[in-house]
PDB file of N, CA and C in Angstrom:
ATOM      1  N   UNK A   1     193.082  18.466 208.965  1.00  0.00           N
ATOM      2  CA  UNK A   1     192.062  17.486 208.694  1.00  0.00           C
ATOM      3  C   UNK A   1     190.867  18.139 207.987  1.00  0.00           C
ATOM      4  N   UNK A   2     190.450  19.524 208.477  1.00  0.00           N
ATOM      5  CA  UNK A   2     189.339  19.805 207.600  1.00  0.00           C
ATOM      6  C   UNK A   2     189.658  20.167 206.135  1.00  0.00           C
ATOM      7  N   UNK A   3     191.119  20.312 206.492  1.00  0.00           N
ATOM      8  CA  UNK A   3     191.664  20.908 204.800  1.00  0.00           C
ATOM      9  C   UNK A   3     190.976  19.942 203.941  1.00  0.00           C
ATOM     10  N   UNK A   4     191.454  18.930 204.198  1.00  0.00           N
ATOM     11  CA  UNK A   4     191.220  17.604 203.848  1.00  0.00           C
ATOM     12  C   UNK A   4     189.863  17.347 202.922  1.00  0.00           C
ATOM     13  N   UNK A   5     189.105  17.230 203.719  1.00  0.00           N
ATOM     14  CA  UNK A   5     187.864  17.363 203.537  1.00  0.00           C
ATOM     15  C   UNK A   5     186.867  18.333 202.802  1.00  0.00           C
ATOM     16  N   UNK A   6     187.549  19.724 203.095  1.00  0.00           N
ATOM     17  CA  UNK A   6     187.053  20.721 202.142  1.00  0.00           C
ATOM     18  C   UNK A   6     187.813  20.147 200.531  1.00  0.00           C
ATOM     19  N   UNK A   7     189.157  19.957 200.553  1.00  0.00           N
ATOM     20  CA  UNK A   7     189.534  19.139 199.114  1.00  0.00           C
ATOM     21  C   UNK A   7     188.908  17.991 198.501  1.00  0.00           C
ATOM     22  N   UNK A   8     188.141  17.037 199.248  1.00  0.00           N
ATOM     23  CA  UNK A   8     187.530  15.973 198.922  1.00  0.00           C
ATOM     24  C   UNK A   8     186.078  16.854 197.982  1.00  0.00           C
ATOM     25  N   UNK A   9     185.754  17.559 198.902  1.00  0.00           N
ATOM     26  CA  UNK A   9     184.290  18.186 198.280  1.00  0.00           C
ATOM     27  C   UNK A   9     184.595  18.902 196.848  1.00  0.00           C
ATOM     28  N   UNK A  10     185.258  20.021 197.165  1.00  0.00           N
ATOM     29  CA  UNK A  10     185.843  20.914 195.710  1.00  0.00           C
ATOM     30  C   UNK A  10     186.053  19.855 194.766  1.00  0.00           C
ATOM     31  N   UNK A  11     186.810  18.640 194.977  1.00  0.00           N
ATOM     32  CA  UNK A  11     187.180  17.631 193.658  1.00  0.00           C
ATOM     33  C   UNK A  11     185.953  17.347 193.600  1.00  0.00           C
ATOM     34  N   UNK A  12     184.932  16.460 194.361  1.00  0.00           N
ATOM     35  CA  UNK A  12     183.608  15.664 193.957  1.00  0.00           C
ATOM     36  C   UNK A  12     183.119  16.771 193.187  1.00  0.00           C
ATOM     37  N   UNK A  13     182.645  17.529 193.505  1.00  0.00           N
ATOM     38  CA  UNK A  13     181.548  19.004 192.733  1.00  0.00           C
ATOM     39  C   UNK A  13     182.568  19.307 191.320  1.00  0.00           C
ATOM     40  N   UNK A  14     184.053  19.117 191.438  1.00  0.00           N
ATOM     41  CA  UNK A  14     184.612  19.550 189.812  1.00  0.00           C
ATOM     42  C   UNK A  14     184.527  18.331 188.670  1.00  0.00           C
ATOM     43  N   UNK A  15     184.341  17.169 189.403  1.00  0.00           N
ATOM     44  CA  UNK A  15     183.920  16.017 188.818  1.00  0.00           C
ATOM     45  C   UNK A  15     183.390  15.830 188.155  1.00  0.00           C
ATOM     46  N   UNK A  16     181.806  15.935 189.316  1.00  0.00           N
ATOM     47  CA  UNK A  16     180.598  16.247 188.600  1.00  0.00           C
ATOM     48  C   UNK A  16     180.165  17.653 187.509  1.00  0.00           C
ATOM     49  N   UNK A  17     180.521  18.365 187.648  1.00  0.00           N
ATOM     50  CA  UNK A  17     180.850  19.759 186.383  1.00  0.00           C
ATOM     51  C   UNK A  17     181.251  18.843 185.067  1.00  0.00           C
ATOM     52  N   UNK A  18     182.702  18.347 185.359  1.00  0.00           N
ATOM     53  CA  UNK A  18     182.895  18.036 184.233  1.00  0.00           C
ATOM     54  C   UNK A  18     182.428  16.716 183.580  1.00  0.00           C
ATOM     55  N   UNK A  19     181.800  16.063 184.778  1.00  0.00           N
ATOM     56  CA  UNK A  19     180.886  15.017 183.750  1.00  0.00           C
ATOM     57  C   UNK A  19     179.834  15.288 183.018  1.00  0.00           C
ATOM     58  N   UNK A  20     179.217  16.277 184.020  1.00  0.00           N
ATOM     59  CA  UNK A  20     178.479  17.143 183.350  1.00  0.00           C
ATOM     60  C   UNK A  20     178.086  17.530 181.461  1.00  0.00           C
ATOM     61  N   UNK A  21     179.506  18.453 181.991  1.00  0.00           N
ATOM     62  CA  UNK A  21     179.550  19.342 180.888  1.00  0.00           C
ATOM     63  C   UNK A  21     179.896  18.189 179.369  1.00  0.00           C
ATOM     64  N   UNK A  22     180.487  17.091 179.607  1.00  0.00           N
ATOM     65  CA  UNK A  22     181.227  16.185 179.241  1.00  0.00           C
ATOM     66  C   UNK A  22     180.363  15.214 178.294  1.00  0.00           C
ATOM     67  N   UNK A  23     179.179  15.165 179.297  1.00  0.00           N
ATOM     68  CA  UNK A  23     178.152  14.132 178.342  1.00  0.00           C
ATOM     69  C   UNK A  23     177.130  15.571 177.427  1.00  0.00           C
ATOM     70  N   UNK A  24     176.921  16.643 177.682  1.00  0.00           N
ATOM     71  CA  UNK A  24     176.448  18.146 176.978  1.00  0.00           C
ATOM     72  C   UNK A  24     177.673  17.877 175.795  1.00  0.00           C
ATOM     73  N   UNK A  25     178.555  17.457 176.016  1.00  0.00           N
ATOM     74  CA  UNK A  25     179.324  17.243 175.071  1.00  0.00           C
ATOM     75  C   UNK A  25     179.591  16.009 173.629  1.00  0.00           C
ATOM     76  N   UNK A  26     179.377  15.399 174.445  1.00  0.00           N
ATOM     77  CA  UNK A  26     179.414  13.931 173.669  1.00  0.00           C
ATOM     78  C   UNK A  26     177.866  13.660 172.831  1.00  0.00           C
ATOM     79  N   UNK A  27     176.914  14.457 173.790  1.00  0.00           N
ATOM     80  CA  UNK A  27     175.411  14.011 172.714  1.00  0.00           C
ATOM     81  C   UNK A  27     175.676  14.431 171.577  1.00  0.00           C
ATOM     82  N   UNK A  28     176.835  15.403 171.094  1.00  0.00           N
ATOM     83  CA  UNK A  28     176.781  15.952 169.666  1.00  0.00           C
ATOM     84  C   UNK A  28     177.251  15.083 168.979  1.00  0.00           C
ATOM     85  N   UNK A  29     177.931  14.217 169.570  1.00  0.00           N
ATOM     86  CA  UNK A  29     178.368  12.705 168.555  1.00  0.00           C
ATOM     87  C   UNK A  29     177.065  11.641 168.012  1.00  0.00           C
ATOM     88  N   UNK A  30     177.133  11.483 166.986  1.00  0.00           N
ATOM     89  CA  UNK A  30     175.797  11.051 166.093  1.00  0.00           C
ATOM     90  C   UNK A  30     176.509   9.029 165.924  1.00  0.00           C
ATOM     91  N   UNK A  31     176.155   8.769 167.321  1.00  0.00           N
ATOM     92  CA  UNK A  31     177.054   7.175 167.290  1.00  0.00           C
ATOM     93  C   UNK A  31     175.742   6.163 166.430  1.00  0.00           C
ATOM     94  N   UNK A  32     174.792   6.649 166.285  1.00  0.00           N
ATOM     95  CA  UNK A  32     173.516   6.182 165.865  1.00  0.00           C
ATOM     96  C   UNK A  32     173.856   5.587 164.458  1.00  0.00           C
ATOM     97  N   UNK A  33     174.881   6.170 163.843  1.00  0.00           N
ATOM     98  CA  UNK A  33     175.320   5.617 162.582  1.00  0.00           C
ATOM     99  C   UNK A  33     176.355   4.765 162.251  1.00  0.00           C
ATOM    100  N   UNK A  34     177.609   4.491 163.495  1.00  0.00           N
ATOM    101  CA  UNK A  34     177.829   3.659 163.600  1.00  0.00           C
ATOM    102  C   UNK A  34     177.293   2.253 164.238  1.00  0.00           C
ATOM    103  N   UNK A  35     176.551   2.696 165.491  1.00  0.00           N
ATOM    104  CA  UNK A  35     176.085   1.653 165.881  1.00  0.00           C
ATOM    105  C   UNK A  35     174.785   0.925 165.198  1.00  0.00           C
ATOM    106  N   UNK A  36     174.406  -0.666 165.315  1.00  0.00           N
ATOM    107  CA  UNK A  36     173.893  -1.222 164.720  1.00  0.00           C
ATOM    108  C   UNK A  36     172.239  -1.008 165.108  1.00  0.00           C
ATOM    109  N   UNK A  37     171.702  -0.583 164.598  1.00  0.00           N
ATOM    110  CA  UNK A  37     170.012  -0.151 164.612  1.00  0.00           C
ATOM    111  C   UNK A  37     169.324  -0.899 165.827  1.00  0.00           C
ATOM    112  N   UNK A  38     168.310  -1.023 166.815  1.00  0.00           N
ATOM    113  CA  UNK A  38     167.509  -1.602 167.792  1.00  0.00           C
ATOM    114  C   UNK A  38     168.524  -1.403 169.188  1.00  0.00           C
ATOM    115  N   UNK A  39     169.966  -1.157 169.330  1.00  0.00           N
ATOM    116  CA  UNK A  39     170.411  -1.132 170.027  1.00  0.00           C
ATOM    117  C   UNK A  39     170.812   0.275 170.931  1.00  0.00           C
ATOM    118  N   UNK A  40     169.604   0.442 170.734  1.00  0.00           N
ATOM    119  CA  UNK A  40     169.806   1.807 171.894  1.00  0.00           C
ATOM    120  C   UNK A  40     170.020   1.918 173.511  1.00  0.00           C
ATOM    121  N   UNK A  41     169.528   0.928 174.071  1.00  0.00           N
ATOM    122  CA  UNK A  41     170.144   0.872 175.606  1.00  0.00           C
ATOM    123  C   UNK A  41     171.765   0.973 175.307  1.00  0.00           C
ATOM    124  N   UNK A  42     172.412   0.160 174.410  1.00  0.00           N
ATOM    125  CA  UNK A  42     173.696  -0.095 174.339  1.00  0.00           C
ATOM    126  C   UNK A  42     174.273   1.416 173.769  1.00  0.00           C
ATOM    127  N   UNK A  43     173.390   1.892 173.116  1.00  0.00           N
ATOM    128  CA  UNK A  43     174.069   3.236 172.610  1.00  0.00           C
ATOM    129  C   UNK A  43     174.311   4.312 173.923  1.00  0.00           C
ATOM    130  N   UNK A  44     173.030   4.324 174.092  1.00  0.00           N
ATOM    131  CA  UNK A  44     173.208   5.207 175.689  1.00  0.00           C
ATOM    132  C   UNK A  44     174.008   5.196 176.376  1.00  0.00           C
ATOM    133  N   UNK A  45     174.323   3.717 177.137  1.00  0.00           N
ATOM    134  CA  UNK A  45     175.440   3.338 177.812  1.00  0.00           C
ATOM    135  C   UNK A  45     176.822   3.589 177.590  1.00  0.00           C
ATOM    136  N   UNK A  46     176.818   3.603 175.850  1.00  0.00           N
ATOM    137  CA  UNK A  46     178.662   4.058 175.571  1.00  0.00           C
ATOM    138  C   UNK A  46     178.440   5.173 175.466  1.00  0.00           C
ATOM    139  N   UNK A  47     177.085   6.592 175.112  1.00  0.00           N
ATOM    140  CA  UNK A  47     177.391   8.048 175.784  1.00  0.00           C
ATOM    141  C   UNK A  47     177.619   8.176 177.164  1.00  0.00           C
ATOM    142  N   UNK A  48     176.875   7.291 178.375  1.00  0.00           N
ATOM    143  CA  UNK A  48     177.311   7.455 179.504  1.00  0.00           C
ATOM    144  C   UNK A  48     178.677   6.840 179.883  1.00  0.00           C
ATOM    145  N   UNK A  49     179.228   5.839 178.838  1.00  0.00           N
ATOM    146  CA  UNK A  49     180.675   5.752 179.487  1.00  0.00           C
ATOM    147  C   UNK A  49     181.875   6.965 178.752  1.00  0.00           C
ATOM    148  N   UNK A  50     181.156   7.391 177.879  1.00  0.00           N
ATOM    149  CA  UNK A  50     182.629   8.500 177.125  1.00  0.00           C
ATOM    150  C   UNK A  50     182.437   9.183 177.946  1.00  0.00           C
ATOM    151  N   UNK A  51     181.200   9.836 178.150  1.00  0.00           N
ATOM    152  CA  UNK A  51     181.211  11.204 179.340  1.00  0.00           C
ATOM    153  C   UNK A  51     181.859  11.111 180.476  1.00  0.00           C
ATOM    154  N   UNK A  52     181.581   9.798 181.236  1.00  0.00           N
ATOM    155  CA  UNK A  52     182.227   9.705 182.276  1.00  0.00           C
ATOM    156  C   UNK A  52     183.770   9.759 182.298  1.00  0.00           C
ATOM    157  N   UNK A  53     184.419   8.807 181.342  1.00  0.00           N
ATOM    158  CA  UNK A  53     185.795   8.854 181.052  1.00  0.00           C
ATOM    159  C   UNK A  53     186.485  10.296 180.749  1.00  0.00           C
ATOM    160  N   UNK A  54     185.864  11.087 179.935  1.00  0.00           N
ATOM    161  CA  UNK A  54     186.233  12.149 179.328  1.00  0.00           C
ATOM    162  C   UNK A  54     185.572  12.995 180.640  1.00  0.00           C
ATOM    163  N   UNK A  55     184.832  13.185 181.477  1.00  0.00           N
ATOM    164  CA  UNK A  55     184.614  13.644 182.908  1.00  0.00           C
ATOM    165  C   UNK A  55     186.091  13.774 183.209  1.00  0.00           C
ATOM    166  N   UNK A  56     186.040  12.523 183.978  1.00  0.00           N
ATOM    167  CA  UNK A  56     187.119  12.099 185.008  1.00  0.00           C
ATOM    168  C   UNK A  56     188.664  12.944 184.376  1.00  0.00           C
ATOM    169  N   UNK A  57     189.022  12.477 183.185  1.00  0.00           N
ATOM    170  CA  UNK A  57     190.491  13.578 182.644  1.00  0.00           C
ATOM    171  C   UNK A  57     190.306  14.791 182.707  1.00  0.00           C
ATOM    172  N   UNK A  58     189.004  15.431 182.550  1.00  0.00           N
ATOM    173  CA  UNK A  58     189.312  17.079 182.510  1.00  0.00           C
ATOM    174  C   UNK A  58     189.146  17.496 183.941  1.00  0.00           C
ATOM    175  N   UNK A  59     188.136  16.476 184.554  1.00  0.00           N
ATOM    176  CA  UNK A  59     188.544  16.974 186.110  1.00  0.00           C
ATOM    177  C   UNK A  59     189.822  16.800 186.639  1.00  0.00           C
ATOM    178  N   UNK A  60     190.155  15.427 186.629  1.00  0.00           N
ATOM    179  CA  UNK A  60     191.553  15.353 187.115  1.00  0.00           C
ATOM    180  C   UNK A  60     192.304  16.380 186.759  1.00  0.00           C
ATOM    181  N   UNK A  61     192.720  17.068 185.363  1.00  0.00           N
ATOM    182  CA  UNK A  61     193.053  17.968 184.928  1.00  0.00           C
ATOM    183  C   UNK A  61     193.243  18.835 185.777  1.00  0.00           C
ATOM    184  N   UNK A  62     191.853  19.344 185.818  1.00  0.00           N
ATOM    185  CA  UNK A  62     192.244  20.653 186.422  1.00  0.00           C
ATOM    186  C   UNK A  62     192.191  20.191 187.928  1.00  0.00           C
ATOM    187  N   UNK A  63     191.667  19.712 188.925  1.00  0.00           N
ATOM    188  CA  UNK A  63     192.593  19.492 190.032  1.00  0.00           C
ATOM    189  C   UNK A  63     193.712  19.510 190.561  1.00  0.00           C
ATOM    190  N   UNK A  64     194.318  18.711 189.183  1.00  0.00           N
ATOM    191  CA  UNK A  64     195.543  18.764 189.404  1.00  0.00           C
ATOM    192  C   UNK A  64     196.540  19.773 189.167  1.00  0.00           C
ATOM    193  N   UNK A  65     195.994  21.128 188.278  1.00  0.00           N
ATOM    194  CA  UNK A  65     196.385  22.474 187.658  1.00  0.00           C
ATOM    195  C   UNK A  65     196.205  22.833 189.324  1.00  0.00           C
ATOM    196  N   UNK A  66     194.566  22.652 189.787  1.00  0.00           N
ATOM    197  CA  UNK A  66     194.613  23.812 190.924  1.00  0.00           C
ATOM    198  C   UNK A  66     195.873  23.757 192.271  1.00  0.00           C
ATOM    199  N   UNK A  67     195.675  22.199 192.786  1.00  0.00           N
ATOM    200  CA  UNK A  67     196.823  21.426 193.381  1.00  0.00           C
ATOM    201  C   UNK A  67     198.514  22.064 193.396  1.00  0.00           C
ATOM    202  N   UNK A  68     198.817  22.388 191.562  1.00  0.00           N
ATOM    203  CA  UNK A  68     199.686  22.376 191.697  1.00  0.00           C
ATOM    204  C   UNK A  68     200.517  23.865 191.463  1.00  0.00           C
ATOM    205  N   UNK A  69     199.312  24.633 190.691  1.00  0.00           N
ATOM    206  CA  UNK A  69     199.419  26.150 191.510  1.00  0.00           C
ATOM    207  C   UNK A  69     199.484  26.885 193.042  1.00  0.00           C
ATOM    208  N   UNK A  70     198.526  25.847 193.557  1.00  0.00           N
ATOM    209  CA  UNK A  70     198.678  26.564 194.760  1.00  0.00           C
ATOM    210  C   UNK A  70     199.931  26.387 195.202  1.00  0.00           C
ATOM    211  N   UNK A  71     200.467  24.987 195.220  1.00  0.00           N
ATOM    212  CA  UNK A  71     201.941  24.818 195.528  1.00  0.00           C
ATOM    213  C   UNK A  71     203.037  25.440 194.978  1.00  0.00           C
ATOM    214  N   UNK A  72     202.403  26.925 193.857  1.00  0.00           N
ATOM    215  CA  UNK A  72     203.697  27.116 193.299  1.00  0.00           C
ATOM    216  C   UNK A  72     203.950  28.671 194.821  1.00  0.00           C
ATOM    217  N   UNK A  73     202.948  28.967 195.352  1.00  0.00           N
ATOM    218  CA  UNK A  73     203.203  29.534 196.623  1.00  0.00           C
ATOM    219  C   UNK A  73     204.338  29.128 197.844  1.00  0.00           C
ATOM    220  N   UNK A  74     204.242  28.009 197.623  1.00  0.00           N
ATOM    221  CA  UNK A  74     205.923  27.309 198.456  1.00  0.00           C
ATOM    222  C   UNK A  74     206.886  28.057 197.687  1.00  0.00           C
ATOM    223  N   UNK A  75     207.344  27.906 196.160  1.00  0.00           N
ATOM    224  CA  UNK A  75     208.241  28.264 195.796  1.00  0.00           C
ATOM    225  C   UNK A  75     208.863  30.085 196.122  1.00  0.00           C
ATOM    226  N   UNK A  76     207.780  30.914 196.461  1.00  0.00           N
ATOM    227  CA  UNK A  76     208.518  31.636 196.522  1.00  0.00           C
ATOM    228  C   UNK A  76     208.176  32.835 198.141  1.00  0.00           C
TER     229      UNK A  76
END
């Protein structure tokens, strides 16, 4: 059960890293030129939804790398 729980935390904190790192990422996208001029709340909002989306896959990612290394310890 505490395993458990220590896994819940390690994922939340790799999450947040990679949302992190994710929206540090996405500000380099210049959406200002596609999107239509006065609409900057709306611009913001689709950097905070790529980051988040693009978060969530590289965390899952590697969770799921760490997950499934450790299990390669069963194999042998």
């Amino acid at each position: 059960m505490f395993q458990l729980g220590v896994h819940a935390i390690i994922s939340i904190i790799i999450y947040l890293i990679a949302i992190g790192l994710s929206f540090q990422a996405v500000k380099a996208i210049q959406l200002d030129k596609i999107i239509r001029k006065g609409h900057v709340f709306e611009t913001q909002l689709l950097y905070l939804f790529i980051a988040i989306g693009l978060g969530f896959l590289v965390g899952n990612f590697v969770i799921t790398f760490i997950d499934t290394s450790m299990q390669l310890s069963n194999l042998f």
